[in-house]
Protein backbone atom coordinates (compact mmCIF):
# COMPACT_ATOMS: atom_id res chain seq x y z
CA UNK A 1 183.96 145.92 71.37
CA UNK A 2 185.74 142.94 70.70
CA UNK A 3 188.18 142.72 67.45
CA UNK A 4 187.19 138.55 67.51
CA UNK A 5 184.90 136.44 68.37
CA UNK A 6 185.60 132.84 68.44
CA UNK A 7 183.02 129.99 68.16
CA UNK A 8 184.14 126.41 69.53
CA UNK A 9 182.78 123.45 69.70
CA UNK A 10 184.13 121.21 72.51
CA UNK A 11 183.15 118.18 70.71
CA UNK A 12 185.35 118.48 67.68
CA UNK A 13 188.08 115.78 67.24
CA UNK A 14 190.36 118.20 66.68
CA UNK A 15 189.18 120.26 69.77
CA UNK A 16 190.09 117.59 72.35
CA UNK A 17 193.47 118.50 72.27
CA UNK A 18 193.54 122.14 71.19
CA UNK A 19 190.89 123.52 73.56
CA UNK A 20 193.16 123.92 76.49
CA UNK A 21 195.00 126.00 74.52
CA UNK A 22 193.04 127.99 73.40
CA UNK A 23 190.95 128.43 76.33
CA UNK A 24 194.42 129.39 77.83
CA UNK A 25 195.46 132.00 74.60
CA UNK A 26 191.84 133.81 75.32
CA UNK A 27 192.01 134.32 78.81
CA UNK A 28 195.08 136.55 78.59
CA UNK A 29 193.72 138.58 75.10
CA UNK A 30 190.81 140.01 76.46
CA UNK A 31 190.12 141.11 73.18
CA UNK A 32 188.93 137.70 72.02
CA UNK A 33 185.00 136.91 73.04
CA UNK A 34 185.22 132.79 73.06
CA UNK A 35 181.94 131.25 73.17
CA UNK A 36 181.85 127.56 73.40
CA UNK A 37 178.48 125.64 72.23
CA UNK A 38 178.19 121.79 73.46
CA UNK A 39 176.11 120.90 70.22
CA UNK A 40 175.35 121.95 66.77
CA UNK A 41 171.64 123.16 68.02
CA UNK A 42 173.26 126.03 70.77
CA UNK A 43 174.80 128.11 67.35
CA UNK A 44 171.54 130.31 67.24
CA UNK A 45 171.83 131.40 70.84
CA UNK A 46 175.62 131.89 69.80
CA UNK A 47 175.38 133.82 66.91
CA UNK A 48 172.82 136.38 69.33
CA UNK A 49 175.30 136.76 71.84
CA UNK A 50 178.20 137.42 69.03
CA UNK A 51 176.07 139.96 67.57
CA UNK A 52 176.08 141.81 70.96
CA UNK A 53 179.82 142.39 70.94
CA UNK A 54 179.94 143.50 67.28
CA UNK A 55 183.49 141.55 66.36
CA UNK A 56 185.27 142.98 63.63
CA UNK A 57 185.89 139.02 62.68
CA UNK A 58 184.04 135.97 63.56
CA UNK A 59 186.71 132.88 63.85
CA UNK A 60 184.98 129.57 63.61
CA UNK A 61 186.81 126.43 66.08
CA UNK A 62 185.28 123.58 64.92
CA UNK A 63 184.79 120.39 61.64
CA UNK A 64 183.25 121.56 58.49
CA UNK A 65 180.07 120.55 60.02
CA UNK A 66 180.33 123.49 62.66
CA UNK A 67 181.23 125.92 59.89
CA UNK A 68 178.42 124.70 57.90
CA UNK A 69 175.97 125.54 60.82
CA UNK A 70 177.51 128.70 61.61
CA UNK A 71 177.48 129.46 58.39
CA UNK A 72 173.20 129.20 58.32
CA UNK A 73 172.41 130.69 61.43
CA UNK A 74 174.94 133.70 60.48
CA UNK A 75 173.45 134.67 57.13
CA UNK A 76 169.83 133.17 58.02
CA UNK A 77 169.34 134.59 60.91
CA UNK A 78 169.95 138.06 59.97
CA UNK A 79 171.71 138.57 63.36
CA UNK A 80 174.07 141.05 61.97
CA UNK A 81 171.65 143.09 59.49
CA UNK A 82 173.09 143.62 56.05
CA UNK A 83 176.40 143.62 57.09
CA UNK A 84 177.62 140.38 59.25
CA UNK A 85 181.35 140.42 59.77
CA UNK A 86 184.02 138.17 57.99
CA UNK A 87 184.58 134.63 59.04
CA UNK A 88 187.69 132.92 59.46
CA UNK A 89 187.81 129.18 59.73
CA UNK A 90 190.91 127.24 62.23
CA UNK A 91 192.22 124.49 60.67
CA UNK A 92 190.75 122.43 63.28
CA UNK A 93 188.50 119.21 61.74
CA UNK A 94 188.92 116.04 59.64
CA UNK A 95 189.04 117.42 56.48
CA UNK A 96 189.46 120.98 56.47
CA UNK A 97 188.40 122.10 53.07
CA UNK A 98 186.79 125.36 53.82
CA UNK A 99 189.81 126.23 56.42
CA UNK A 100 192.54 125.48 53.38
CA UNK A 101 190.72 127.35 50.89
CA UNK A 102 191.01 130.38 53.08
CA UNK A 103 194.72 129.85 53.48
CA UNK A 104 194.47 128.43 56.83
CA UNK A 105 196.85 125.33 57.56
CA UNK A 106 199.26 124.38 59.88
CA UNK A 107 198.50 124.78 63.98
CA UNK A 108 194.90 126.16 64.41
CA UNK A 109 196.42 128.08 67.58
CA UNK A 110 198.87 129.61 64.96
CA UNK A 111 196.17 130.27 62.80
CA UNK A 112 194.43 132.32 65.48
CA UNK A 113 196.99 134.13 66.32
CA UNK A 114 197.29 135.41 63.02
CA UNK A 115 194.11 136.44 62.63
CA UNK A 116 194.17 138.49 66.13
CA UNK A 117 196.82 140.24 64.46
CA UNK A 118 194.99 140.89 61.17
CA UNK A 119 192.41 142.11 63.01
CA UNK A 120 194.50 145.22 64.92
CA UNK A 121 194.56 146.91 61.38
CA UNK A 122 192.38 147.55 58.08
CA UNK A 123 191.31 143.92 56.89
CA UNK A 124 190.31 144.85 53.54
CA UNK A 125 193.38 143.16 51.82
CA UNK A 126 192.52 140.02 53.31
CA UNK A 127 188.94 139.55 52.48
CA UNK A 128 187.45 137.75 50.08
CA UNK A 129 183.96 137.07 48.79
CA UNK A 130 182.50 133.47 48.35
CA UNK A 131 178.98 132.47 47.34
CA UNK A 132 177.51 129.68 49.36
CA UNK A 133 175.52 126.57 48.46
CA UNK A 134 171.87 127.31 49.52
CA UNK A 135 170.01 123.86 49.94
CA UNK A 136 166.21 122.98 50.04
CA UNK A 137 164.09 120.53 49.24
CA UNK A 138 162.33 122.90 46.67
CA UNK A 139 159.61 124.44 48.80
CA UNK A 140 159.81 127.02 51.53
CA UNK A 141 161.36 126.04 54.28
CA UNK A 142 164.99 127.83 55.29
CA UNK A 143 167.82 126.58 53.13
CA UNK A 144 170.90 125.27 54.86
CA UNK A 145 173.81 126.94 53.88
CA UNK A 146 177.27 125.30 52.80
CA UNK A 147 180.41 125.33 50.51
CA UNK A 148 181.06 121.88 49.59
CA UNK A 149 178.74 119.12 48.43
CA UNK A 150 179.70 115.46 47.89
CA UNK A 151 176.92 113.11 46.77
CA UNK A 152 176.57 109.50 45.14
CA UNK A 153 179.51 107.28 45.97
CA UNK A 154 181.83 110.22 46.93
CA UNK A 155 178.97 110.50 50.05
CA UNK A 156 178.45 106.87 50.38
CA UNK A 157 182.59 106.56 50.86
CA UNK A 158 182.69 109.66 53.59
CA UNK A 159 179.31 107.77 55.27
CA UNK A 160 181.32 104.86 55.09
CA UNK A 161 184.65 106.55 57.17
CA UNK A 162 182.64 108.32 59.30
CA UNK A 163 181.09 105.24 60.41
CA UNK A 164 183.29 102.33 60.10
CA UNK A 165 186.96 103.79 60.26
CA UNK A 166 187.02 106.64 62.11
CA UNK A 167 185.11 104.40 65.14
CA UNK A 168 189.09 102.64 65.24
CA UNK A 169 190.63 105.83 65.95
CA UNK A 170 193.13 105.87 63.88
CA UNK A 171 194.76 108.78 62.81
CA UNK A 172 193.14 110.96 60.31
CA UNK A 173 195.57 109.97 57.40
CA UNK A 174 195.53 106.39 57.78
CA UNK A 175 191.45 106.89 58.36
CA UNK A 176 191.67 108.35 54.61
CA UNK A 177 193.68 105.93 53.12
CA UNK A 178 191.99 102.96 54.12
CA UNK A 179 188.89 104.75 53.14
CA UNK A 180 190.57 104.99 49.56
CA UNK A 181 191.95 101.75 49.63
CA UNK A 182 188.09 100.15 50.38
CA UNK A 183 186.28 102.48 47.83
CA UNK A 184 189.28 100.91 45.48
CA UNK A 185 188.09 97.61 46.20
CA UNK A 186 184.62 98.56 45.67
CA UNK A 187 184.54 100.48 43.04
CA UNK A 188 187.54 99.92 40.53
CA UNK A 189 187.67 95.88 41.33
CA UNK A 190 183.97 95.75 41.57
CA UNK A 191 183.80 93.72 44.85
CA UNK A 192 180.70 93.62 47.22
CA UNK A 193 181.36 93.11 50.52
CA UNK A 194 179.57 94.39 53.85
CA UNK A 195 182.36 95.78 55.05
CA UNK A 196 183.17 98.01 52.02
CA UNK A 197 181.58 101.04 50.65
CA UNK A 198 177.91 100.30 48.90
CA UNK A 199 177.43 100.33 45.38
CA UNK A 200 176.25 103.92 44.48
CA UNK A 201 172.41 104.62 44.05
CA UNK A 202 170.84 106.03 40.24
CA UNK A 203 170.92 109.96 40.63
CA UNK A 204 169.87 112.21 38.38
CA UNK A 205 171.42 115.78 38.19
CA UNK A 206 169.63 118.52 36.38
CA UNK A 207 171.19 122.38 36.05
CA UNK A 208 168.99 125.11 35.00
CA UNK A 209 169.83 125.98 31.89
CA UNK A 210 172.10 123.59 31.46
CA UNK A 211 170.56 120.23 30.59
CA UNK A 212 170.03 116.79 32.78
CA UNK A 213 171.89 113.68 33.00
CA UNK A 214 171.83 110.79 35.69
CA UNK A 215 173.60 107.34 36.20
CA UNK A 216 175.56 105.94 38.74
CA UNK A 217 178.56 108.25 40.40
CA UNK A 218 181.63 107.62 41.84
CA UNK A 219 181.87 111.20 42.33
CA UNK A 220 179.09 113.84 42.50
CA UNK A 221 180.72 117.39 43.85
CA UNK A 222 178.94 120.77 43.96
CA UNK A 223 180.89 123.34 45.72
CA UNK A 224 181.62 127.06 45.39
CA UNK A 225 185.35 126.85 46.82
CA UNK A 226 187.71 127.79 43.88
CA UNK A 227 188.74 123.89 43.46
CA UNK A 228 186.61 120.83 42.85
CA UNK A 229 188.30 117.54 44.26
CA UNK A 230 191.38 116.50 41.59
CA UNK A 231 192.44 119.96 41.59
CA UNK A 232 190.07 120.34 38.25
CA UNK A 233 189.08 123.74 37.36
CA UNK A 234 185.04 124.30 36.81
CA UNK A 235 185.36 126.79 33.61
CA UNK A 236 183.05 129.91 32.76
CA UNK A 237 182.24 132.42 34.68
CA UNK A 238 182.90 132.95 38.21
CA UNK A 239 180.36 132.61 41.33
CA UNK A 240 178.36 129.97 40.36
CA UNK A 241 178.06 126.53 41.49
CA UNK A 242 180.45 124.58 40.09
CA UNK A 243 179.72 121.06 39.64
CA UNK A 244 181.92 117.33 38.86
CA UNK A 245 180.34 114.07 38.68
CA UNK A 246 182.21 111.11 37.76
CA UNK A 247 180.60 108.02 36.28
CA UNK A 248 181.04 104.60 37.93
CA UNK A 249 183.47 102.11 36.36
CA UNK A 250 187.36 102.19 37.01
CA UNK A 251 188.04 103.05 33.04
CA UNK A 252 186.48 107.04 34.05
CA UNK A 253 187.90 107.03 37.36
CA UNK A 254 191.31 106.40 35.97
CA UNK A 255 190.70 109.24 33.13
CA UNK A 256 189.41 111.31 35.18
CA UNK A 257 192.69 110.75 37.68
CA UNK A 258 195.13 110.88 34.82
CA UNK A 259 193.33 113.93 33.60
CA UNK A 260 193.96 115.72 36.74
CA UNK A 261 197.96 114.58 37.23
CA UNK A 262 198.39 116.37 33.53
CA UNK A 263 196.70 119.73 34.57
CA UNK A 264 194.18 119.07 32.02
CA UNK A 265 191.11 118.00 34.25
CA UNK A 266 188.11 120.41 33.25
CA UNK A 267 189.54 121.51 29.91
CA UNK A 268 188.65 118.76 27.81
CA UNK A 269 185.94 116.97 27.45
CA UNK A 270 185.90 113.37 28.79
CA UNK A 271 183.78 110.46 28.34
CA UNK A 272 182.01 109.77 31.57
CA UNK A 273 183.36 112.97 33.45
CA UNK A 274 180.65 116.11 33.76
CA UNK A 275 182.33 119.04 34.80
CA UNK A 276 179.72 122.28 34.56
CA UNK A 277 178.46 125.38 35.97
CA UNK A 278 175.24 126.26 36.56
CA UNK A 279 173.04 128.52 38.51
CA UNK A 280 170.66 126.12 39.94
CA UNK A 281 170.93 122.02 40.32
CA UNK A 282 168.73 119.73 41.19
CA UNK A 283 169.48 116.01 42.31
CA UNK A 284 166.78 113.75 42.45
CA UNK A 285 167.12 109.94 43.29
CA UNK A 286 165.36 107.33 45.77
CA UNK A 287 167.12 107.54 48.53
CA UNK A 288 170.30 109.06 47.40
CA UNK A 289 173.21 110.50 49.77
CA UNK A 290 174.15 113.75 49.69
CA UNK A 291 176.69 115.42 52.17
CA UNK A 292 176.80 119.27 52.74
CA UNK A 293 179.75 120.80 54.56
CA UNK A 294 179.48 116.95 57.18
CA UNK A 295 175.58 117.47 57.23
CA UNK A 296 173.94 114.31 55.75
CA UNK A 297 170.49 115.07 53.60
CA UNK A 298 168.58 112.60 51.50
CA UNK A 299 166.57 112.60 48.54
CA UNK A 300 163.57 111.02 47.97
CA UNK A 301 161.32 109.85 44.58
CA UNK A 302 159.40 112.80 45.25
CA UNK A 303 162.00 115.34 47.19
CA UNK A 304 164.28 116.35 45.15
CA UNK A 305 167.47 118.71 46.32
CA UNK A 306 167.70 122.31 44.92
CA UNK A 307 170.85 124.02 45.46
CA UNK A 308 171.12 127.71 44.30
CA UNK A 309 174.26 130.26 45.39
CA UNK A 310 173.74 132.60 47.75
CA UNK A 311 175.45 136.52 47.34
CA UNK A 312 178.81 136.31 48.14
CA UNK A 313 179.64 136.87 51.79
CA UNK A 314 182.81 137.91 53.05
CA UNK A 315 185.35 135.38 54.42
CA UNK A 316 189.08 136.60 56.22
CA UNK A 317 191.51 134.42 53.80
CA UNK A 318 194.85 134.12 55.89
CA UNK A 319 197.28 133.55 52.73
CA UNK A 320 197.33 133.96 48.79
């Protein structure tokens, strides 16, 4: 039996310079099952030939986009039973939000390492549970499983990198703050251009339970990690999907930005800034961006998108 099993995909950014490595730190731990996929549709097969070896941990190589799809395939496809294994996430794509909420920074290789070690003794102290984002288009087809959601302008902006600034190859950071600098332009001074972000679509956002509203967004974050964007604080209870949307115009963007700097983001109310919890959301809009975990899905007049939370699942979280 294998104590990990690591998932790769070769076509990460991040990967073209790391996989050598790592292909080299797994040939001399034999304990290590590496399975490389060449695209996004070869997880299924993956996740089959995983289950085979029974890891004690399943380490995930790869953008938020792989995790995302590893994610679905691990927990939809039942491959595992009741009982899949924890996952551990390298620090290893553009953004790494679901790698730094489990405490994994630094060198991915590093970050392996570490969890080869973890995984020689009881793991117990190191996991953690985490409800997913389930998403659907309301009817019965398999929801697509994820941990962050951006939508509205927040989508529009990471469309907008992903298609006009990370093409330069520049390095991540600089990718980022041009990205910032154009959604500045565009949204704070109000200037349309075709080469900046697009003004934001109408959306409306409804949460069971917990009313409706819809406008134009700046921001529109669902996630179940334990920080939105801002480092705001949903409030309430825990495990449930916890929800910011910011309203377009630079006056609640600054708020909302000053808000955060003071620690006070999410504990007062503010006009123009939703910050909520709910059980079940629904965002409806024509043609309206949303972006789960680097997966792009679209709503329609007449298709909305229902996210619900999963049971938590266990993750391996590599630091406090």
């Amino acid at each position: 039996m294998a104590c990990v099993a690591l998932l790769s995909n070769p076509r990460s950014t991040g990967n073209r310079a790391l996989l050598p490595r790592v292909r080299a730190y797994c040939a001399r731990h034999p304990d290590v099952f590496h399975y490389e996929v060449e695209e996004i549709g070869q997880i299924p097969d993956a996740m089959r030939t995983i289950a085979r070896v029974s890891p004690k941990v399943i380490v995930i190589n790869g953008g938020d986009g792989s995790v995302q799809a590893a994610l679905t395939e691990l927990h939809g496809g039942r491959h595992f039973g009741e009982t899949p294994p924890p996952v551990a996430v390298l620090p290893n794509g553009k953004t790494n939000l679901i790698a730094l909420d489990l405490g994994a920074q630094g060198d991915p290789l590093e970050a392996l390492e570490k969890i080869v070690e973890l995984a020689q003794s009881d793991l117990d102290a190191h996991i953690v549970r985490r409800e997913l984002i389930a998403l659907s288009d309301g009817y019965d087809s398999r929801p697509v499983l994820g941990m962050f959601l951006g939508g509205a302008g927040l989508a529009d902006s990471i469309l907008f990198c992903r298609n006009k600034i990370y093409p330069l190859g520049l390095p991540n950071g600089l990718s980022h703050l041009l990205t910032a600098l154009a959604v500045i332009m565009s949204v704070v001074l109000g200037i349309r251009a075709a080469f900046l972000p697009p003004r934001p679509s109408p959306v409306s956002v409804s949460l069971k339970r917990g009313g409706q509203f819809s406008g134009r967004f700046t921001l529109l974050i669902v996630t179940t990690l334990e920080r939105l964007l801002l480092g705001s604080k949903a409030e309430g209870a825990g495990g449930r999907l916890k929800l910011m949307a910011v309203e377009q115009g630079s006056g609640t963007l600054f708020r909302a930005v000053f808000a955060s700097i003071r620690g006070r983001l999410g504990r007062n109310r503010l006009q123009g800034v939703h910050i909520e919890q709910g059980d079940e959301i629904e965002i409806a809009g024509e043609r309206s961006n949303v972006i789960l975990d680097g997966e792009l899905f679209q709503t329609s007049a007449d298709k909305p998108i229902v996210l619900r939370t999963t049971a938590p699942v266990p993750f391996l979280k590599l630091a406090a």
